[in-house]
N, C-alpha and C. Protein backbone atom coordinates (compact mmCIF):
# COMPACT_ATOMS: atom_id res chain seq x y z
N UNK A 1 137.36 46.20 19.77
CA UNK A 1 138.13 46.57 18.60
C UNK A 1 138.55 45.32 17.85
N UNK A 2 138.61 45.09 16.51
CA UNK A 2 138.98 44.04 15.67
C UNK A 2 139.98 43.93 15.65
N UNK A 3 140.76 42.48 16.55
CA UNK A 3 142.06 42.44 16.56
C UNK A 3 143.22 42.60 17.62
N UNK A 4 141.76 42.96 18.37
CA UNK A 4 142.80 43.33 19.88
C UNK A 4 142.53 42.12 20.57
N UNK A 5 142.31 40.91 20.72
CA UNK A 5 142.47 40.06 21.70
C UNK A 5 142.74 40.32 22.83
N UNK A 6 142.18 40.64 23.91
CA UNK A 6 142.87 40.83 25.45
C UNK A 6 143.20 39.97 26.05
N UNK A 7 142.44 38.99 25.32
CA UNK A 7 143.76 37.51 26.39
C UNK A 7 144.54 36.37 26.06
N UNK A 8 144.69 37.49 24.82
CA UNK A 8 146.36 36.70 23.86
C UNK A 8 147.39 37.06 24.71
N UNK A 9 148.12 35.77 24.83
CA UNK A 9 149.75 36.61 25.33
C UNK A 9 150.73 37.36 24.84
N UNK A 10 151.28 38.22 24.66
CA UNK A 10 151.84 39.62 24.60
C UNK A 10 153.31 38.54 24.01
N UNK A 11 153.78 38.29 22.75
CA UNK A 11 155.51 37.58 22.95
C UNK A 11 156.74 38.57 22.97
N UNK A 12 156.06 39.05 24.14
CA UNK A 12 157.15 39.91 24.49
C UNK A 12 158.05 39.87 25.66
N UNK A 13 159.05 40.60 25.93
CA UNK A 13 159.92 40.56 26.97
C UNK A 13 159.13 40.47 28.03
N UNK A 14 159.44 40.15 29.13
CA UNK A 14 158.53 40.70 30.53
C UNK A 14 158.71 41.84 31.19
N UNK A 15 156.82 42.23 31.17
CA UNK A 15 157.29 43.97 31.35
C UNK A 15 157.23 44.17 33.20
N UNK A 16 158.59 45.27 33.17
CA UNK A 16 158.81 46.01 34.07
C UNK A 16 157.68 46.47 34.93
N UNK A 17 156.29 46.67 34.34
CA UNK A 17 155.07 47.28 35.05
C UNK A 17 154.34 46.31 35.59
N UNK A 18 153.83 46.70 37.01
CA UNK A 18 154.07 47.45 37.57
C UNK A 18 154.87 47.82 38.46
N UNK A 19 155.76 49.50 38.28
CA UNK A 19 156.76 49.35 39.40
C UNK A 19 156.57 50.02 40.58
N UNK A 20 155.43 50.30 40.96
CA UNK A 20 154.65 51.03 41.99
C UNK A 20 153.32 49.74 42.56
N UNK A 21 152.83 49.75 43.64
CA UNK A 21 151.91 48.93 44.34
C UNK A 21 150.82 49.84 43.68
N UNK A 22 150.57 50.66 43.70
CA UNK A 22 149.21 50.97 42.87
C UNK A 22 149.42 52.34 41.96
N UNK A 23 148.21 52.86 41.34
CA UNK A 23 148.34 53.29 40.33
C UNK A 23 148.60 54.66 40.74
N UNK A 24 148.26 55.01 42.13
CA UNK A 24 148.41 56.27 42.25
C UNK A 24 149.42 56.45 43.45
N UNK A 25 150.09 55.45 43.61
CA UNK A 25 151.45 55.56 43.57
C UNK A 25 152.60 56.25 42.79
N UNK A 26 152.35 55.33 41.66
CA UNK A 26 152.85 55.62 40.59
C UNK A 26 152.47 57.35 40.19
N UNK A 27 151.62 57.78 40.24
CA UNK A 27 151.46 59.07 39.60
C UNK A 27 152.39 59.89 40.69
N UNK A 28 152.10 59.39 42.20
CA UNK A 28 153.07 60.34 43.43
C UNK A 28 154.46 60.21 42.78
N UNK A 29 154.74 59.05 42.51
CA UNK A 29 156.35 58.34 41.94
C UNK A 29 156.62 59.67 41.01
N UNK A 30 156.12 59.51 40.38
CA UNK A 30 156.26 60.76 38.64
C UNK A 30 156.01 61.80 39.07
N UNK A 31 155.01 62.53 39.78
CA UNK A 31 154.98 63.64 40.37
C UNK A 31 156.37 64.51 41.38
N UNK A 32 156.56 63.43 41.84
CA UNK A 32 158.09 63.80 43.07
C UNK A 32 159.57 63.51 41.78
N UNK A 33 159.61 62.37 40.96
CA UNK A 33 160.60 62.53 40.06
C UNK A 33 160.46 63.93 39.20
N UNK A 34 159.75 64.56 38.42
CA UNK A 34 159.73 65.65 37.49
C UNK A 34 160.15 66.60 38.51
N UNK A 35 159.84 66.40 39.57
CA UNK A 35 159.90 68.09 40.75
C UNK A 35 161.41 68.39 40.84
N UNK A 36 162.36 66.98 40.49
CA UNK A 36 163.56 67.35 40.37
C UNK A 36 164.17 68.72 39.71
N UNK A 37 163.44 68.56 38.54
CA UNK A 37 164.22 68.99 37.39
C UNK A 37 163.36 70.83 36.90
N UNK A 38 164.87 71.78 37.12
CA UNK A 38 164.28 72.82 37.27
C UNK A 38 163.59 73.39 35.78
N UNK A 39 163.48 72.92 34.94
CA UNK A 39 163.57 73.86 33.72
C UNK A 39 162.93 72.44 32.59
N UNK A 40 162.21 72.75 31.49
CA UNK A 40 161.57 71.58 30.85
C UNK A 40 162.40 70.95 29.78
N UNK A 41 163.60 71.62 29.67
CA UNK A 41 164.43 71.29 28.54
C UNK A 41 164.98 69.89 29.45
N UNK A 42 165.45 69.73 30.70
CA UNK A 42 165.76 68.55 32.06
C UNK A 42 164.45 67.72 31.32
N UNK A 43 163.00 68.03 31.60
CA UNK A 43 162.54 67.07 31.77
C UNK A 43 162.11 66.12 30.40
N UNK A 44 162.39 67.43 29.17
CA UNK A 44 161.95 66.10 27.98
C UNK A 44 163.15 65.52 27.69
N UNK A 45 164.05 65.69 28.44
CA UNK A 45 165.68 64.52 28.19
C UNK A 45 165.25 63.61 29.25
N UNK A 46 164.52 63.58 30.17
CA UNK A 46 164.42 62.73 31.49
C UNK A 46 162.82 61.88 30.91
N UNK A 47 161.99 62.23 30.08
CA UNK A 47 161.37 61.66 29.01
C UNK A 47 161.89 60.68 27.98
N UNK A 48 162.85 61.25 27.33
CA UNK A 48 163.88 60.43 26.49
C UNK A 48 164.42 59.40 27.19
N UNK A 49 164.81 59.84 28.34
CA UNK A 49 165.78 58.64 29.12
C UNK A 49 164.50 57.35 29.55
N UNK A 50 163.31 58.16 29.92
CA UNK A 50 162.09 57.14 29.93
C UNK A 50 162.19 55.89 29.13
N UNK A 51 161.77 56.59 27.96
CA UNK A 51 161.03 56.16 26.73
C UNK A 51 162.30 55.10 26.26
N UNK A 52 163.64 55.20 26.77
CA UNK A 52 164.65 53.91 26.48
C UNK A 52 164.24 52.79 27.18
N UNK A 53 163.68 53.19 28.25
CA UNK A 53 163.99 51.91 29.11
C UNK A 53 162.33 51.15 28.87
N UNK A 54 161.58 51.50 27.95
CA UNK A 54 160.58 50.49 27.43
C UNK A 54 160.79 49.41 27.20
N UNK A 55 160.26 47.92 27.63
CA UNK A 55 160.70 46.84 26.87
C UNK A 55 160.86 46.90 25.13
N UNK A 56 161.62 45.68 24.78
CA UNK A 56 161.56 45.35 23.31
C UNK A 56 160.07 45.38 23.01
N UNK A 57 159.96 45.78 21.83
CA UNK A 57 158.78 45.59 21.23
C UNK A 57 158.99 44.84 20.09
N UNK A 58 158.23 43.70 20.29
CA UNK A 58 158.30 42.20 18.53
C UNK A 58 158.22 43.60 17.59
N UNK A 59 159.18 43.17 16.82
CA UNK A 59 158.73 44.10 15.05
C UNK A 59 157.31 43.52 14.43
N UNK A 60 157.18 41.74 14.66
CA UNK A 60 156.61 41.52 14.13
C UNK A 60 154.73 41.90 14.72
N UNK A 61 155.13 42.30 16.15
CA UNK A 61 153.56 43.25 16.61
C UNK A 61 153.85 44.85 15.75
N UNK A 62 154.25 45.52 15.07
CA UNK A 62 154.11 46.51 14.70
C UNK A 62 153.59 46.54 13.42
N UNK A 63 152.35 46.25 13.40
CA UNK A 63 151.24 46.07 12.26
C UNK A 63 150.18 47.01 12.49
N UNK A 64 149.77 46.84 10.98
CA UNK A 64 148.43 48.48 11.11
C UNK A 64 147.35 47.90 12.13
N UNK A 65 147.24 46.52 12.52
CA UNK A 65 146.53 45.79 13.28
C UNK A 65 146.87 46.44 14.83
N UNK A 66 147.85 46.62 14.88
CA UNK A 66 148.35 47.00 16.41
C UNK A 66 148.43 48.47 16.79
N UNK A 67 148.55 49.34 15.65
CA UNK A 67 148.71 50.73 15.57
C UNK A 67 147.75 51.72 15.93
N UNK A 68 148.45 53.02 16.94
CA UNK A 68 147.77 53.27 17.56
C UNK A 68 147.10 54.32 16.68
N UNK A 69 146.13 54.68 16.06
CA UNK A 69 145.88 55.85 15.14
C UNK A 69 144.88 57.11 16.36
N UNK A 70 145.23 58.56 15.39
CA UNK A 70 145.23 59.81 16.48
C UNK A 70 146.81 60.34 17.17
N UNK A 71 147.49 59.47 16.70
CA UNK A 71 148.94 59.62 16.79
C UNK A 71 149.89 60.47 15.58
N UNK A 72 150.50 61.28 15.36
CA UNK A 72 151.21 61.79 14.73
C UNK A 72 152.47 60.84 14.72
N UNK A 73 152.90 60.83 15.35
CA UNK A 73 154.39 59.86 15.77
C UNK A 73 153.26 58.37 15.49
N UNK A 74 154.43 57.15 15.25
CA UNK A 74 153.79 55.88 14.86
C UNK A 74 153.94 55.40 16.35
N UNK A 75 152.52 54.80 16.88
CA UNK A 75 152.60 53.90 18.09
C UNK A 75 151.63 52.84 17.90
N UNK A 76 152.47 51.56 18.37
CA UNK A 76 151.86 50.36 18.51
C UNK A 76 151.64 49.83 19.63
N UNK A 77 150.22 49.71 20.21
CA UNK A 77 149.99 49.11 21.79
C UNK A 77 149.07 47.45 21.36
N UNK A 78 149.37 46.76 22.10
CA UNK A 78 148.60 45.22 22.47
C UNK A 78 148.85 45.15 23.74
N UNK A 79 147.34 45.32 24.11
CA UNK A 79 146.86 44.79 25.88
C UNK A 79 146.69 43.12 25.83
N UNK A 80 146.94 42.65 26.59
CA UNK A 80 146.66 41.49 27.10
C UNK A 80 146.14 41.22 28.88
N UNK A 81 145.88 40.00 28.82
CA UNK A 81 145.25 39.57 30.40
C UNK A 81 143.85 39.81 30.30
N UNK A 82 143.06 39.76 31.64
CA UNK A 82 142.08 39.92 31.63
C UNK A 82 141.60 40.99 32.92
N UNK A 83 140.16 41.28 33.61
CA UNK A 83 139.72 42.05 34.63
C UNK A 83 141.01 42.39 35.35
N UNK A 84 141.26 41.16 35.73
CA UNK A 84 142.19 40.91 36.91
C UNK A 84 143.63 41.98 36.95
N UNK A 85 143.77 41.54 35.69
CA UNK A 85 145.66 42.18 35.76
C UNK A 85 145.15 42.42 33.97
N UNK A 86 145.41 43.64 33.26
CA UNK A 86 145.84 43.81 32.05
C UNK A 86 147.09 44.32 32.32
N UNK A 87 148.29 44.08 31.06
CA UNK A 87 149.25 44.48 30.54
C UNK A 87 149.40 45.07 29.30
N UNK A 88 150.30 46.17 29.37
CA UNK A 88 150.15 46.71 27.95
C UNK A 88 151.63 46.87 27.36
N UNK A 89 152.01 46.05 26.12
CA UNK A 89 153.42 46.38 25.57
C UNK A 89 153.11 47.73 24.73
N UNK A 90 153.62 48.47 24.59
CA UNK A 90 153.65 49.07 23.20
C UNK A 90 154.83 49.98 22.89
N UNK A 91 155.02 50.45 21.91
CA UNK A 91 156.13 51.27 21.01
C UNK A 91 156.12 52.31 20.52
N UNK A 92 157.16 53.52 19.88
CA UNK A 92 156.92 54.11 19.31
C UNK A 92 158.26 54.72 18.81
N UNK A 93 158.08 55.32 17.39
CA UNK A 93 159.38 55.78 16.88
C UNK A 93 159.75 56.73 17.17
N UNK A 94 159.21 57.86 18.24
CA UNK A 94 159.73 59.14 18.24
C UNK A 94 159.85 58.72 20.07
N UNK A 95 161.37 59.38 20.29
CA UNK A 95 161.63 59.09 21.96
C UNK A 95 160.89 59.77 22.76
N UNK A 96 160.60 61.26 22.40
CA UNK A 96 159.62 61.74 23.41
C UNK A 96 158.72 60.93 23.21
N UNK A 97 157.58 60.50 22.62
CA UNK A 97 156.56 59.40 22.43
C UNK A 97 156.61 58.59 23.14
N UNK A 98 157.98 57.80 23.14
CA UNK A 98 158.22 56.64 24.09
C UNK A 98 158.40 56.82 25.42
N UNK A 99 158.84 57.85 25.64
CA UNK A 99 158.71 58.50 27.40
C UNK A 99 157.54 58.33 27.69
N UNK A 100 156.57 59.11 26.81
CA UNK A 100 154.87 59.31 27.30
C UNK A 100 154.44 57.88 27.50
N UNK A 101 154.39 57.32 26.59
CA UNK A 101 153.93 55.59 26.80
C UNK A 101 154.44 55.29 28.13
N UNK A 102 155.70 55.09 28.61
CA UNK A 102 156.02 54.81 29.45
C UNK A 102 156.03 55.13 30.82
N UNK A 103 155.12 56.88 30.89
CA UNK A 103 154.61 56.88 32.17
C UNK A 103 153.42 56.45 31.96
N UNK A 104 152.73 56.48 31.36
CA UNK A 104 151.45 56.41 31.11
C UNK A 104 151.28 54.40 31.41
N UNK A 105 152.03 53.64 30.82
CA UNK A 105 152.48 51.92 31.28
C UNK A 105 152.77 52.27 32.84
N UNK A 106 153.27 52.51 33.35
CA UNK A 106 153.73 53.23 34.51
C UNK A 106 152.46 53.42 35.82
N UNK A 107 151.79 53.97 35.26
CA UNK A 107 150.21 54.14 35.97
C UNK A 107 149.44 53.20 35.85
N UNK A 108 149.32 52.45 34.85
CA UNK A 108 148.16 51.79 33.94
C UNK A 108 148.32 50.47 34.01
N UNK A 109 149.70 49.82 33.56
CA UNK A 109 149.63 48.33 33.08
C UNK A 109 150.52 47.45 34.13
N UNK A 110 149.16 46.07 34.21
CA UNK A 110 149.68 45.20 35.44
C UNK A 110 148.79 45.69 36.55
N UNK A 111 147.64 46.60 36.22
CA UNK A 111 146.73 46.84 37.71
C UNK A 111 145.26 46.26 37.02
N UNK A 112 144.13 46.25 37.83
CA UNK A 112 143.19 45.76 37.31
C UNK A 112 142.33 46.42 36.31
N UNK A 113 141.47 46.32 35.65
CA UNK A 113 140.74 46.92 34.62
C UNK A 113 140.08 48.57 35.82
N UNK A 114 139.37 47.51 37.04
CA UNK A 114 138.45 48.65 37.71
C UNK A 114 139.66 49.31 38.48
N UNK A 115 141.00 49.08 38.23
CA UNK A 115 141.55 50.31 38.99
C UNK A 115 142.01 51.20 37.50
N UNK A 116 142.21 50.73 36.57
CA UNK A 116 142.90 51.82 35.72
C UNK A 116 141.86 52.37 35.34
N UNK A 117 140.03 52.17 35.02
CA UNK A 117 138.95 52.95 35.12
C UNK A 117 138.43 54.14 36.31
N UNK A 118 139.28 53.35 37.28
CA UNK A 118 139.10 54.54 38.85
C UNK A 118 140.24 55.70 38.82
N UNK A 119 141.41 55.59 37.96
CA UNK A 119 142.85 56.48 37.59
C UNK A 119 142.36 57.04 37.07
N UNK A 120 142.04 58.42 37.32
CA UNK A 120 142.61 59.28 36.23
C UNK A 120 143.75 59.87 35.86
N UNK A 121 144.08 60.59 34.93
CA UNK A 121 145.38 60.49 34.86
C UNK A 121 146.36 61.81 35.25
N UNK A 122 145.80 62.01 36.48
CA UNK A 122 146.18 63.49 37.25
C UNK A 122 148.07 63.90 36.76
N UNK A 123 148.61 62.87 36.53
CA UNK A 123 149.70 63.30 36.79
C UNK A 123 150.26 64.18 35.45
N UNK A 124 149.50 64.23 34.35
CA UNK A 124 149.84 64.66 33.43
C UNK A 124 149.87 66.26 34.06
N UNK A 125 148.53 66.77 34.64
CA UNK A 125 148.79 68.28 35.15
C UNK A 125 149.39 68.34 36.05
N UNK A 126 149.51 67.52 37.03
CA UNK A 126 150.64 67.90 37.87
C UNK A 126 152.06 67.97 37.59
N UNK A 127 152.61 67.12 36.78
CA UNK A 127 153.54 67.59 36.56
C UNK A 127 154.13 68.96 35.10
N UNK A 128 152.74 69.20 34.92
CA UNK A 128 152.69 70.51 33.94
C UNK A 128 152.78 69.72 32.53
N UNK A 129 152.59 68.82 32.63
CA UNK A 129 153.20 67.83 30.86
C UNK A 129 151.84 68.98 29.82
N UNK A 130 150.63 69.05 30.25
CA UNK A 130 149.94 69.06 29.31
C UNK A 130 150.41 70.54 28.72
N UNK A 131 150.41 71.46 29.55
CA UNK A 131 151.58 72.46 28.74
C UNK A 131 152.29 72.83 28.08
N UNK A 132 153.31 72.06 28.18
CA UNK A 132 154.39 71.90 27.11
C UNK A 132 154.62 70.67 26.45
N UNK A 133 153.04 70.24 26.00
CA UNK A 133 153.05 69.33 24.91
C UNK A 133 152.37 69.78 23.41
N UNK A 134 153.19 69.89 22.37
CA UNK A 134 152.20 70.09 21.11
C UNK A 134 151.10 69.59 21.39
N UNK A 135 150.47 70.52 20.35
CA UNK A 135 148.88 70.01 20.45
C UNK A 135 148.88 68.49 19.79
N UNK A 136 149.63 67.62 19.02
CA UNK A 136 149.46 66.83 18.09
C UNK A 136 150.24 65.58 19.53
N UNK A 137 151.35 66.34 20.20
CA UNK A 137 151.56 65.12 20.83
C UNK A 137 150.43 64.87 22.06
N UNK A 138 149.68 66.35 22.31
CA UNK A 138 148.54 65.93 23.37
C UNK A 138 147.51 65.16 23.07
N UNK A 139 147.02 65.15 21.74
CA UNK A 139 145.92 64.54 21.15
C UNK A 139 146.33 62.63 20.73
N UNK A 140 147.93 62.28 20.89
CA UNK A 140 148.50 60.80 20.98
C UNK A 140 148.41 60.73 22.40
N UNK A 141 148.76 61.56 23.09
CA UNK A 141 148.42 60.80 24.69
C UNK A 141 146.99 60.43 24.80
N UNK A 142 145.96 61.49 24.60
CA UNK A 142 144.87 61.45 24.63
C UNK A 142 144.29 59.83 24.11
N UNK A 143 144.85 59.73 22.95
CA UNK A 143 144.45 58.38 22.28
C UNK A 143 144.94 57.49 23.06
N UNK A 144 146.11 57.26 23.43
CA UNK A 144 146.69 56.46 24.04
C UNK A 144 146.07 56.05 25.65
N UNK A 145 145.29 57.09 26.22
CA UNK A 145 144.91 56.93 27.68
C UNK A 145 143.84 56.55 27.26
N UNK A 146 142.77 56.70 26.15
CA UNK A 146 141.55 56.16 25.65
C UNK A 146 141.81 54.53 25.52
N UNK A 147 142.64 54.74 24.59
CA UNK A 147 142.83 52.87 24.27
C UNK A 147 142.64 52.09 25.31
N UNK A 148 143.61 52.26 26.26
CA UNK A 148 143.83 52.17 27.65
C UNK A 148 142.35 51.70 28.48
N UNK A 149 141.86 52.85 28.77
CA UNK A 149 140.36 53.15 29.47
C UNK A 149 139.61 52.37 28.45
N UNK A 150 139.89 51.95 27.16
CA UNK A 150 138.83 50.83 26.20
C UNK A 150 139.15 49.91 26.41
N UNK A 151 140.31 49.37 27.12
CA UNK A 151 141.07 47.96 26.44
C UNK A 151 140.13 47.56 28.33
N UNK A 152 140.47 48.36 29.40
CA UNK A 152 139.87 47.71 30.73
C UNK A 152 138.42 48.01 30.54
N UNK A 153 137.40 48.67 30.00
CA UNK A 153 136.04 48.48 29.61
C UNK A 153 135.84 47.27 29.11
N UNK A 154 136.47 46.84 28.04
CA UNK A 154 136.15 45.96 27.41
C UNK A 154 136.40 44.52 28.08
N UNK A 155 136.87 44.42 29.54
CA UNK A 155 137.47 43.21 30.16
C UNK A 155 136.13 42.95 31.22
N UNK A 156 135.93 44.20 31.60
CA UNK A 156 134.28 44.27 31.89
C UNK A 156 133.02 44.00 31.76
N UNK A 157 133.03 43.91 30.55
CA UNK A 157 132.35 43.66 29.56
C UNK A 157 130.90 45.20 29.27
């Protein structure tokens, strides 16, 4: 993609991910947290509460250069690193949005290219997300787990 550099450094805060030893950890992690919560109105506030605890995102990365398009809501992702370890900052103006990013960083960023290509991203049906997501916010995850699955292809070569 024009503009994505993968092994520019990110001038961003230092991210929290990964907070699980592997990726499908992380999906058990999210799978056993949602099981808490009896009713979905709990879990898109427990989304919201997510989507706060994203690092800062530079204003000055929130360029049409960085933007995630297929998104309804505005999101900006830049991967960095290489095979080894990618990281992914990114943003978004709507809080449910920012929850999703943030499980989805959660699974994905800070593991290697060939493990986030070996993830799929089970946890979305397990924890019923794809359900009770608009069709417009399913089709930004969608983009968003693509980018993702492009940004570790492309470290591959």
């Amino acid at each position: 993609m024009p503009g994505h550099d993968s092994n520019r450094r990110i001038p961003v805060n230092a991210s929290p991910f990964p907070l699980e030893p592997t990726a499908a950890e992380a999906q058990a992690a999210i799978r056993d947290e949602f099981a808490f919560f009896d009713d979905w109105s709990e879990r898109y506030q427990y989304l919201i509460d997510l989507g706060r605890k994203l690092p800062p995102f530079p204003d000055e990365l929130r360029t049409e250069e960085h933007r995630l398009h297929g998104c309804q809501s505005m999101v900006w992702i830049v991967p960095s690193g290489d095979a080894s370890r990618l990281d992914f900052a990114a943003a978004s103006d709507s809080a449910i949005v920012s929850g999703l990013i943030f499980l989805a960083l959660r699974v994905y960023s800070g593991r290697s290219a060939r493990e986030i290509l070996d993830t799929d991203p089970d946890y979305i049906a397990d924890i019923g997300l794809a359900k009770h997501l608009s069709p417009t916010r399913s089709n930004g995850l969608a983009s968003l787990l693509a980018f993702i699955r492009d940004a570790a292809q492309r470290t591959l070569g």
